[in-house]
Protein backbone atom coordinates (compact mmCIF):
# COMPACT_ATOMS: atom_id res chain seq x y z
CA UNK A 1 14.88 79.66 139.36
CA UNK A 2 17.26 81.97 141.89
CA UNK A 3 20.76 81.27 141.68
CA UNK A 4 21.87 80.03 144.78
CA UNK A 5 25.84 81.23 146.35
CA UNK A 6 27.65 79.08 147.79
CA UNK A 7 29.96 80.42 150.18
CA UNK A 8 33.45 79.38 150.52
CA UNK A 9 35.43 79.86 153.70
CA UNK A 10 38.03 82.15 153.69
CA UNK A 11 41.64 80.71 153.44
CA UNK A 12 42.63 81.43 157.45
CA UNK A 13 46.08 80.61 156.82
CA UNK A 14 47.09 84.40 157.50
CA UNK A 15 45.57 84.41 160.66
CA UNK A 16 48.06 82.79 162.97
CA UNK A 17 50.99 85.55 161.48
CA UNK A 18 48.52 87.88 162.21
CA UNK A 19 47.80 87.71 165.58
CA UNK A 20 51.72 86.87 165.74
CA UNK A 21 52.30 90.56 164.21
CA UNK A 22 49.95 92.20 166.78
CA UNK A 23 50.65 90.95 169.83
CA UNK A 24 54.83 91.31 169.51
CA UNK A 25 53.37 94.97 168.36
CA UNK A 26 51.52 95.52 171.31
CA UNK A 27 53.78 93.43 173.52
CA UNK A 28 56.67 95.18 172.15
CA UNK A 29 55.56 98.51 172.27
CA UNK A 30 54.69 97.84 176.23
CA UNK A 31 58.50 97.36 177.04
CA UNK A 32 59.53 100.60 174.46
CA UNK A 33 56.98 102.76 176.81
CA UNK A 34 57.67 101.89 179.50
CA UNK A 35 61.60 102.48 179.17
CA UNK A 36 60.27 106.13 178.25
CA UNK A 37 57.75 106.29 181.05
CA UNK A 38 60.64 105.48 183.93
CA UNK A 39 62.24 108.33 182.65
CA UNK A 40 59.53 110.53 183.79
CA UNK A 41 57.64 108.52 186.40
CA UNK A 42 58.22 106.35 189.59
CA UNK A 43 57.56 102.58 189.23
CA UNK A 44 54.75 102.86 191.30
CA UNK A 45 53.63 105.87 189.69
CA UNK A 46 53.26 103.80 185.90
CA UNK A 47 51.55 101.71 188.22
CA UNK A 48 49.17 103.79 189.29
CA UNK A 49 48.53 105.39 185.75
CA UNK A 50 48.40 101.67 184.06
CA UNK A 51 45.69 100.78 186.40
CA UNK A 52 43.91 104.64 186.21
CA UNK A 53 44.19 103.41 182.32
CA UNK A 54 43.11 99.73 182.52
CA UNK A 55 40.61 99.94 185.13
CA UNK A 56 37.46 102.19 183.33
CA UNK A 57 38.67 100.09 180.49
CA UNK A 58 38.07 97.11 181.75
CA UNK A 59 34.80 98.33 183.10
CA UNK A 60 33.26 99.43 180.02
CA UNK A 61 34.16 96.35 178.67
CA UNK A 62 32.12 94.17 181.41
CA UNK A 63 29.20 97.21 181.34
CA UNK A 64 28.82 96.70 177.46
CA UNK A 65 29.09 92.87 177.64
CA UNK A 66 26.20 92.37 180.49
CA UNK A 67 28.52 91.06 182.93
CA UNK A 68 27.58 90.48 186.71
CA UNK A 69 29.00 92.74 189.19
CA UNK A 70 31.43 90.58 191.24
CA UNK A 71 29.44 89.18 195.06
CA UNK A 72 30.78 90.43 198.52
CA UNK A 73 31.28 87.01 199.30
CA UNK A 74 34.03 86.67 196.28
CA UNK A 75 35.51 90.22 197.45
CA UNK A 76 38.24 88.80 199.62
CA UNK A 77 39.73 85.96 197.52
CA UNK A 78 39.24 88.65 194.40
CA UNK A 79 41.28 91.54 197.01
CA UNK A 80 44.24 88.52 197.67
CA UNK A 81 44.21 87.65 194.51
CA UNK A 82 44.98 91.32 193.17
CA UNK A 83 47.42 92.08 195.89
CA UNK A 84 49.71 88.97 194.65
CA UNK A 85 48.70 89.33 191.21
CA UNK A 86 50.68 93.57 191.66
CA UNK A 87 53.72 91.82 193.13
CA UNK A 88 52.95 93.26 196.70
């Protein structure tokens, strides 16, 4: 007869301080750069190079996961929502 392994969940308690840990890492780390960014760059400018940064980013992201390609119909409300969203 095969043994047979039973397997026990792992103890998740760590997780919570985890995820605590990395986001004030990354969230912290945001503020540090960009205090050394407006040194060097514009506001708008850091704008423009988050958003050079984020946007392929983003769209690898939706390429690798399958995602739909947005309609034309949802281009305006997705256009208004982007322009509020930048603090225009």
């Amino acid at each position: 007869m095969a043994a047979v392994h039973v397997l026990r969940p792992i103890s998740s308690a760590w997780l919570p301080w985890a995820a605590f840990a990395a986001v004030s890492l990354i969230w912290g780390s945001t503020w540090l750069t960009h205090k050394w960014a407006l040194a060097d760059l514009t506001p708008i400018g850091l704008l423009v190079a988050r958003l050079l940064i984020a946007a392929p980013v983003c769209l690898a992201i939706g390429l690798m996961r399958g995602e739909a390609w947005p309609v034309r119909r949802h281009l305006p409300a997705l256009l208004i929502a982007g322009f509020i969203l930048t603090g225009a």
